[in-house]
C-alpha atoms as a PDB file:
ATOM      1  CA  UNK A   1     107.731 105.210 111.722  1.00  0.00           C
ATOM      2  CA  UNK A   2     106.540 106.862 108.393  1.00  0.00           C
ATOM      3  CA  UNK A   3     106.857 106.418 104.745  1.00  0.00           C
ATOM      4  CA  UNK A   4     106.679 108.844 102.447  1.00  0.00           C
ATOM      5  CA  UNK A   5     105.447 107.576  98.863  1.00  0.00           C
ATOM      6  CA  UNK A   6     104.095 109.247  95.866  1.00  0.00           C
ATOM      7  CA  UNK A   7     101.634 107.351  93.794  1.00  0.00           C
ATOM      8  CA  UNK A   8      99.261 108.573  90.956  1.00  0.00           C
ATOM      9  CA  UNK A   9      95.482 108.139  92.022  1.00  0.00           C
ATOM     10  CA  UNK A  10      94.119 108.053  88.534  1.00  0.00           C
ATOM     11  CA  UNK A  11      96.726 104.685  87.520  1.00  0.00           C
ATOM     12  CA  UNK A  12      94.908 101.774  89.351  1.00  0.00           C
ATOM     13  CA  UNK A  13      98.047 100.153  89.350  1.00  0.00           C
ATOM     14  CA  UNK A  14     100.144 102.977  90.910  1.00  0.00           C
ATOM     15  CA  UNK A  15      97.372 102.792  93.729  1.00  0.00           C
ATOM     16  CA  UNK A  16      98.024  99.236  94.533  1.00  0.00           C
ATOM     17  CA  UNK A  17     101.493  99.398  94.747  1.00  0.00           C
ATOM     18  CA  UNK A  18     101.286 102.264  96.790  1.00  0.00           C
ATOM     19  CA  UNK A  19      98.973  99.729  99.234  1.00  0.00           C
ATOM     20  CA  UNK A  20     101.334  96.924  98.887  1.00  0.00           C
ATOM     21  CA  UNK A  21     104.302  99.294 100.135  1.00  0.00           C
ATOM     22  CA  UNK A  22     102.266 100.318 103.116  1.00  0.00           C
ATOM     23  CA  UNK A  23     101.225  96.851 103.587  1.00  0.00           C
ATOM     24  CA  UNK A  24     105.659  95.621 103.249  1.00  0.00           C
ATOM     25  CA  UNK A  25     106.309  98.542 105.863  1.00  0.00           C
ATOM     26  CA  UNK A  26     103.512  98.188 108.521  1.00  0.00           C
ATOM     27  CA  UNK A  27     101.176  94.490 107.830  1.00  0.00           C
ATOM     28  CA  UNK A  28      98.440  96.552 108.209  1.00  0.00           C
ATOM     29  CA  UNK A  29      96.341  99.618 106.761  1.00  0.00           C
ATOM     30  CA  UNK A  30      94.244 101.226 109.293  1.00  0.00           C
ATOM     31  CA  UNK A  31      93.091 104.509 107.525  1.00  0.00           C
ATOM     32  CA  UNK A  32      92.587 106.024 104.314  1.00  0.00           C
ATOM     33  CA  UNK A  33      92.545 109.637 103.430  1.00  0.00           C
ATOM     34  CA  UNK A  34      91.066 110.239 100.168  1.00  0.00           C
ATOM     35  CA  UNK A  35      92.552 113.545  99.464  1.00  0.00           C
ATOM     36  CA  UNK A  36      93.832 114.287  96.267  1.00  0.00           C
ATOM     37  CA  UNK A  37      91.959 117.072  94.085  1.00  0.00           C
ATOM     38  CA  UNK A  38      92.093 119.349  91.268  1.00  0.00           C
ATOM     39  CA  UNK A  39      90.239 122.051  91.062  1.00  0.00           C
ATOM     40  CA  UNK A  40      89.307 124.305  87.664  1.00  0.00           C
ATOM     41  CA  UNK A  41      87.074 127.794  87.662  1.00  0.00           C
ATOM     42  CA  UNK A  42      85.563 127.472  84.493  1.00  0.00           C
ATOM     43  CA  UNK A  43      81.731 127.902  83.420  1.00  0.00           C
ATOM     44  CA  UNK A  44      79.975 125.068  82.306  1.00  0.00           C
ATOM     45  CA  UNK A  45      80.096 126.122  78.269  1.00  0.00           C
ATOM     46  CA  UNK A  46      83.691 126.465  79.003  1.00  0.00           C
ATOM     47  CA  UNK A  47      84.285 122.862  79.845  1.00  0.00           C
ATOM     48  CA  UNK A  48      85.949 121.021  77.776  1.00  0.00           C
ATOM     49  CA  UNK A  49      86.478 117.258  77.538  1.00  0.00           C
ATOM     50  CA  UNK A  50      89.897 117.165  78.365  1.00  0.00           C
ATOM     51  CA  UNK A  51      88.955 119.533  81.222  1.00  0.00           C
ATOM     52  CA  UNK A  52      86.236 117.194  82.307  1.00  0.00           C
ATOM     53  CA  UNK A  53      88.804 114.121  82.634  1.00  0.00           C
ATOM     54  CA  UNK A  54      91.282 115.528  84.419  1.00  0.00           C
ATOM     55  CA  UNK A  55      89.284 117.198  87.420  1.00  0.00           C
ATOM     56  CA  UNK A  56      87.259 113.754  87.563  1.00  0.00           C
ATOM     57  CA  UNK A  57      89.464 111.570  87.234  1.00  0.00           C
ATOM     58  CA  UNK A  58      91.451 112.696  90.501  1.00  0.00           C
ATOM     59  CA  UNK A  59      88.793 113.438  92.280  1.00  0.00           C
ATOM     60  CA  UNK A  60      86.014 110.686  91.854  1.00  0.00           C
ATOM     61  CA  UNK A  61      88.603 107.923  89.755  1.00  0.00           C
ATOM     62  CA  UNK A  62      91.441 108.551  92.628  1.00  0.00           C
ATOM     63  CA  UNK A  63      88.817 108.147  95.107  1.00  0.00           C
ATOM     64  CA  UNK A  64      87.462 104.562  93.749  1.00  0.00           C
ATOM     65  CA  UNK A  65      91.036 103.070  92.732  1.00  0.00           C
ATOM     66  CA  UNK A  66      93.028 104.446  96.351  1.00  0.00           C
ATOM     67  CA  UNK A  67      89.625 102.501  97.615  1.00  0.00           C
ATOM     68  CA  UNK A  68      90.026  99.584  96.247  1.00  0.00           C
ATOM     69  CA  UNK A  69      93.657  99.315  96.588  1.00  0.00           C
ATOM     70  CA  UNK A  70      93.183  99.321 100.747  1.00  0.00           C
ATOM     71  CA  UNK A  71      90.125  97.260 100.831  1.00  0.00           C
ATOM     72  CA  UNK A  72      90.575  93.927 100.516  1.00  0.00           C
ATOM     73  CA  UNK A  73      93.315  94.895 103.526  1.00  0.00           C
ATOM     74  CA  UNK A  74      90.234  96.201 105.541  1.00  0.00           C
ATOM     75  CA  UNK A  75      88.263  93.271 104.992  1.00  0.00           C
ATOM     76  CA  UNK A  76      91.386  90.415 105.950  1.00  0.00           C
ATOM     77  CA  UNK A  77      91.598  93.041 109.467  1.00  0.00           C
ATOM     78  CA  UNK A  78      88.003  93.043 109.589  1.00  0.00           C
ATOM     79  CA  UNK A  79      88.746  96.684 110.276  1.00  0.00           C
ATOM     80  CA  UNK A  80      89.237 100.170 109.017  1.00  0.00           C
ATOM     81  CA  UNK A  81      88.229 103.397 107.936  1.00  0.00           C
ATOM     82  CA  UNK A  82      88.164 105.563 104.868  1.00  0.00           C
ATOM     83  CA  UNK A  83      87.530 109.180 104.654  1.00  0.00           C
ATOM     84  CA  UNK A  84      86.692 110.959 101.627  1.00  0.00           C
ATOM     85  CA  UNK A  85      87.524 114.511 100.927  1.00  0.00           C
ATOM     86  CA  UNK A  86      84.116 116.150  99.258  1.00  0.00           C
ATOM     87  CA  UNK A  87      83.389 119.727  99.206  1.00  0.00           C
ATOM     88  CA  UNK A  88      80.973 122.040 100.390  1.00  0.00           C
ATOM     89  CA  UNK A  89      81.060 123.353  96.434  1.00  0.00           C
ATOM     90  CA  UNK A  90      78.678 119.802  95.974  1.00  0.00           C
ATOM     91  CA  UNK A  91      75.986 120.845  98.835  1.00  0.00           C
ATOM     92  CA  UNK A  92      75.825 124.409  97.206  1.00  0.00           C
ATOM     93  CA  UNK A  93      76.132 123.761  93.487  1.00  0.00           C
ATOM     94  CA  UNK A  94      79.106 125.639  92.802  1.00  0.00           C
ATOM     95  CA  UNK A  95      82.131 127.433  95.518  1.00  0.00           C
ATOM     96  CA  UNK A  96      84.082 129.709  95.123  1.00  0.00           C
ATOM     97  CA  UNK A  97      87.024 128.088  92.942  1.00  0.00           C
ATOM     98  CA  UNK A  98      85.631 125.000  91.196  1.00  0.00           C
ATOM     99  CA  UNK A  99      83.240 124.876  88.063  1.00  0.00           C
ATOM    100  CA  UNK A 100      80.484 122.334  87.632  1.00  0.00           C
ATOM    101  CA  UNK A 101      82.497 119.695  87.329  1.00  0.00           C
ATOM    102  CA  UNK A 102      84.398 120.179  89.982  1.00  0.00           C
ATOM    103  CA  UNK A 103      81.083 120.123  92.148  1.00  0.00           C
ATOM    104  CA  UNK A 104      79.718 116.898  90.330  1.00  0.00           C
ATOM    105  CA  UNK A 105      82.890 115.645  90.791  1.00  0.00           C
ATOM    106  CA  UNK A 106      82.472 116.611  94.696  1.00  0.00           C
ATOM    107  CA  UNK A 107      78.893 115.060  94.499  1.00  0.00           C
ATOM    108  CA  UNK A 108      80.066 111.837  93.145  1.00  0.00           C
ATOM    109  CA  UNK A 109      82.576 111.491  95.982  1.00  0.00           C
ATOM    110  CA  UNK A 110      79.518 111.398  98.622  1.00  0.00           C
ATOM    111  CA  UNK A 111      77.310 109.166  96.627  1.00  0.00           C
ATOM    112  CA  UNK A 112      80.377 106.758  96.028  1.00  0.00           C
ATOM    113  CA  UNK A 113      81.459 106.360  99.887  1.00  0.00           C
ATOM    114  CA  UNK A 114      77.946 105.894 101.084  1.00  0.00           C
ATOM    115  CA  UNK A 115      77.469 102.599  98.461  1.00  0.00           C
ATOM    116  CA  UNK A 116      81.059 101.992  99.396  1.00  0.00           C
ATOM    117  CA  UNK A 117      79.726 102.515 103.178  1.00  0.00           C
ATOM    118  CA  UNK A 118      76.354  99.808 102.863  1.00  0.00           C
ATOM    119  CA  UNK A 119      78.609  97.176 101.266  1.00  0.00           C
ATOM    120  CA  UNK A 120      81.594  97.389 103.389  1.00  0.00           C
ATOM    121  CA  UNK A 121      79.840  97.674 107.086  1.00  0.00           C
ATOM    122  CA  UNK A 122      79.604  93.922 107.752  1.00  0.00           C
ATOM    123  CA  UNK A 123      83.384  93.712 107.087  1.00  0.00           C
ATOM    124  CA  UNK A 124      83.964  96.382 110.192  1.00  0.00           C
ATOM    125  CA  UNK A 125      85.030  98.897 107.648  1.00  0.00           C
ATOM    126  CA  UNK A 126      83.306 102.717 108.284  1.00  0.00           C
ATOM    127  CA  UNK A 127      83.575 104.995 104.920  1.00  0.00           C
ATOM    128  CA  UNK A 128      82.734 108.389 105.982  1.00  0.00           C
ATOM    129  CA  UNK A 129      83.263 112.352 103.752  1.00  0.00           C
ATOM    130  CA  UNK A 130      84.301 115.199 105.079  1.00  0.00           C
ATOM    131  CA  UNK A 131      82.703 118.351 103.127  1.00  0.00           C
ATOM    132  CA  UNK A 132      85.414 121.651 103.974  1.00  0.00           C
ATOM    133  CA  UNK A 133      84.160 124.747 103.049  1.00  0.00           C
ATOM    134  CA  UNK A 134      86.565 127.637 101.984  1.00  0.00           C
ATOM    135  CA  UNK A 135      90.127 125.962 103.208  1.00  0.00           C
ATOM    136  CA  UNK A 136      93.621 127.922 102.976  1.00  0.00           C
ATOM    137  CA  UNK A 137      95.598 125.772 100.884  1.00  0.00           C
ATOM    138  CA  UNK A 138      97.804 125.456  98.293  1.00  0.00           C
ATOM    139  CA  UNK A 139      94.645 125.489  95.458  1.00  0.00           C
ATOM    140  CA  UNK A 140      93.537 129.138  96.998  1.00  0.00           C
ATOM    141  CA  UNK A 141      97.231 130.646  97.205  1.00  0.00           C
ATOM    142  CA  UNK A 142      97.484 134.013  95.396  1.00  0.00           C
ATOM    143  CA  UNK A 143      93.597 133.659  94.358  1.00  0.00           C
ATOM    144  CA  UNK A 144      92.449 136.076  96.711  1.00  0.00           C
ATOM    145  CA  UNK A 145      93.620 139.086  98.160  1.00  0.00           C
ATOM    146  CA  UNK A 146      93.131 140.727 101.727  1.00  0.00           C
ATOM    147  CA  UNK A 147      90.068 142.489 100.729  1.00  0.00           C
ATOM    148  CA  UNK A 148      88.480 139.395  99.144  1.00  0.00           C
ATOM    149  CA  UNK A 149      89.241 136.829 102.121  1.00  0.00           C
ATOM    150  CA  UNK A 150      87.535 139.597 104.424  1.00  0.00           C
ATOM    151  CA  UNK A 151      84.398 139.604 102.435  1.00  0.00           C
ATOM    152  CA  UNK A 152      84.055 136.225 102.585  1.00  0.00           C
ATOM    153  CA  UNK A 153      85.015 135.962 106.071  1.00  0.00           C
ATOM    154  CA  UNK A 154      82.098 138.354 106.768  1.00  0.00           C
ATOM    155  CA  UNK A 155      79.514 135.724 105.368  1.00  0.00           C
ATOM    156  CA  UNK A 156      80.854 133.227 107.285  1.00  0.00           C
ATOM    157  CA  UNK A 157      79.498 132.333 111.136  1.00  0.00           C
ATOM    158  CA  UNK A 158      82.862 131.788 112.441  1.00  0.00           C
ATOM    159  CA  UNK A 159      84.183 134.726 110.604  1.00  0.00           C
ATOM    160  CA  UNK A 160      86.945 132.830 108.860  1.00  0.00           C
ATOM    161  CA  UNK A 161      88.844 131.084 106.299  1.00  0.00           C
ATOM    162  CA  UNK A 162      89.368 127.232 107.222  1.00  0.00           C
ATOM    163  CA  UNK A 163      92.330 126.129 108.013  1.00  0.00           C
ATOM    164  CA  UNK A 164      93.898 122.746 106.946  1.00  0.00           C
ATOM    165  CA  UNK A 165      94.000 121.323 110.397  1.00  0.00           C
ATOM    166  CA  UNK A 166      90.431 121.660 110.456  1.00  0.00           C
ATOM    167  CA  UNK A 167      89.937 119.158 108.066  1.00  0.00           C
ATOM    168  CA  UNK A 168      92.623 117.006 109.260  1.00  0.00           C
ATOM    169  CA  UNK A 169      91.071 117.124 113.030  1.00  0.00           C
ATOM    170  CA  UNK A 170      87.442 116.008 111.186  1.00  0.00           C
ATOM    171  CA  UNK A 171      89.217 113.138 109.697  1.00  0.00           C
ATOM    172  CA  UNK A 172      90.940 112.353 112.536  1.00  0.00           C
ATOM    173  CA  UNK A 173      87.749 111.888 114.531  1.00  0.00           C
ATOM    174  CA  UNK A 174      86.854 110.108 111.504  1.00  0.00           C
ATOM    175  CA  UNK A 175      89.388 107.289 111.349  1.00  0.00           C
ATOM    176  CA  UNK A 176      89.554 107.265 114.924  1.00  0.00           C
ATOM    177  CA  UNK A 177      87.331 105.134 117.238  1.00  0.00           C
ATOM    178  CA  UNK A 178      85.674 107.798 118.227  1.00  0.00           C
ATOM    179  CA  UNK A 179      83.782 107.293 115.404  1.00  0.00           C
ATOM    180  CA  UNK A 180      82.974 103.689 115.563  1.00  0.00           C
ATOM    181  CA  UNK A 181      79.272 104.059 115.223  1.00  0.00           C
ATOM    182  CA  UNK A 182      79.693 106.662 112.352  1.00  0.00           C
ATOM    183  CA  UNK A 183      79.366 105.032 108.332  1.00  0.00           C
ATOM    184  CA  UNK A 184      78.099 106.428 105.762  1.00  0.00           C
ATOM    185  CA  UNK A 185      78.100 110.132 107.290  1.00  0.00           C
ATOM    186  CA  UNK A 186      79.028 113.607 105.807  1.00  0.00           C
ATOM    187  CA  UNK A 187      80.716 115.508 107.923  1.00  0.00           C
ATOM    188  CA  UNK A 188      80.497 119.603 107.312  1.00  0.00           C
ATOM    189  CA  UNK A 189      84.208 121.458 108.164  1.00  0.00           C
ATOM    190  CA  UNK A 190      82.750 124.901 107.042  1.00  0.00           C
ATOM    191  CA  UNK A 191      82.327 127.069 109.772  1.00  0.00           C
ATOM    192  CA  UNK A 192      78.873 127.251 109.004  1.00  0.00           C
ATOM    193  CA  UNK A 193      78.807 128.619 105.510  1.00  0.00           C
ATOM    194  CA  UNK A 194      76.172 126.176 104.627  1.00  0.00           C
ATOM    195  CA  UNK A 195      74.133 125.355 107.424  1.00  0.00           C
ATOM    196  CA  UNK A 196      70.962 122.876 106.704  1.00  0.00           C
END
């Protein structure tokens, strides 16, 4: 079965009762997919506080409360996994959509699931990140045409744009047992635009 539900990751409260519902529906909560992001391409004298909130507060606030909402789940099971969606734009300093903040915000994510990752192991719970590189989504719609996606593809190993179900296949892996002896990693979904 499924359940669709839509919750607000920056309301702490919103995030728990999202849990709860999962929690009513199934008893359990195996997996979490930190995914929700905003990006913004501004420069960083362009940044304004308001700005600032906004593309943190999904991405690094959303990460912490949608965290903390499934944990104490994980740690009853003894069991689980939580993926975090960072970016290649924090390994580079900067991609090819987000400003700085998006990329601190990016670089936050990583240094918040590895703590998350040290404190959690004990309890059989693995907190992993995925970093994508340049993914076809919603965010990149209409932001670049033919020409543009064919220079980048050109700087690229694989020769490509990502996909989504690149990502998604990384965090499957992730939540999956496949992984079991996998915490604290970051996993790069960039077809080698950043290898180091």
């Amino acid at each position: 079965g499924h359940l669709g539900l839509v919750a607000d990751v920056t309301d702490k409260p919103s995030c728990e009762a999202a849990a709860a519902a999962v929690l009513r529906a199934f008893g359990r909560i195996d997996a979490l997919v930190n995914n929700a992001g905003i990006t913004q391409a501004v420069g960083t004298l362009e940044i304004g506080g308001a700005d600032y909130d906004r593309v943190l507060d999904v991405s690094l606030r959303g990460t912490l409360y949608m965290s903390q909402a499934v944990l104490p789940a994980m740690r009853r099971q003894q069991a689980g996994a939580i993926v975090c969606i960072s970016s290649v734009s924090a390994q580079r300093g900067g991609g090819i959509f987000g400003g700085p903040h998006y990329s601190a915000a990016k670089a936050g994510v990583l240094g918040l699931a590895r703590a998350m990752a040290r404190e959690f192991g004990g309890d059989g719970i693995r907190i992993n990140c995925v970093t994508p590189g340049l993914i076809e989504t919603d965010i990149t719609q209409g932001k670049l045409g033919p020409e543009r996606k064919r220079e980048i593809s050109a700087t690229i190993p694989l020769a490509r744009l990502g996909r989504a179900d690149d990502v998604a296949g990384a965090c499957v892996f992730l939540a999956s047992d496949l992984a079991a002896y996998c915490t604290g990693i970051t996993l790069d979904v960039n077809g080698g635009m950043l290898i180091h």
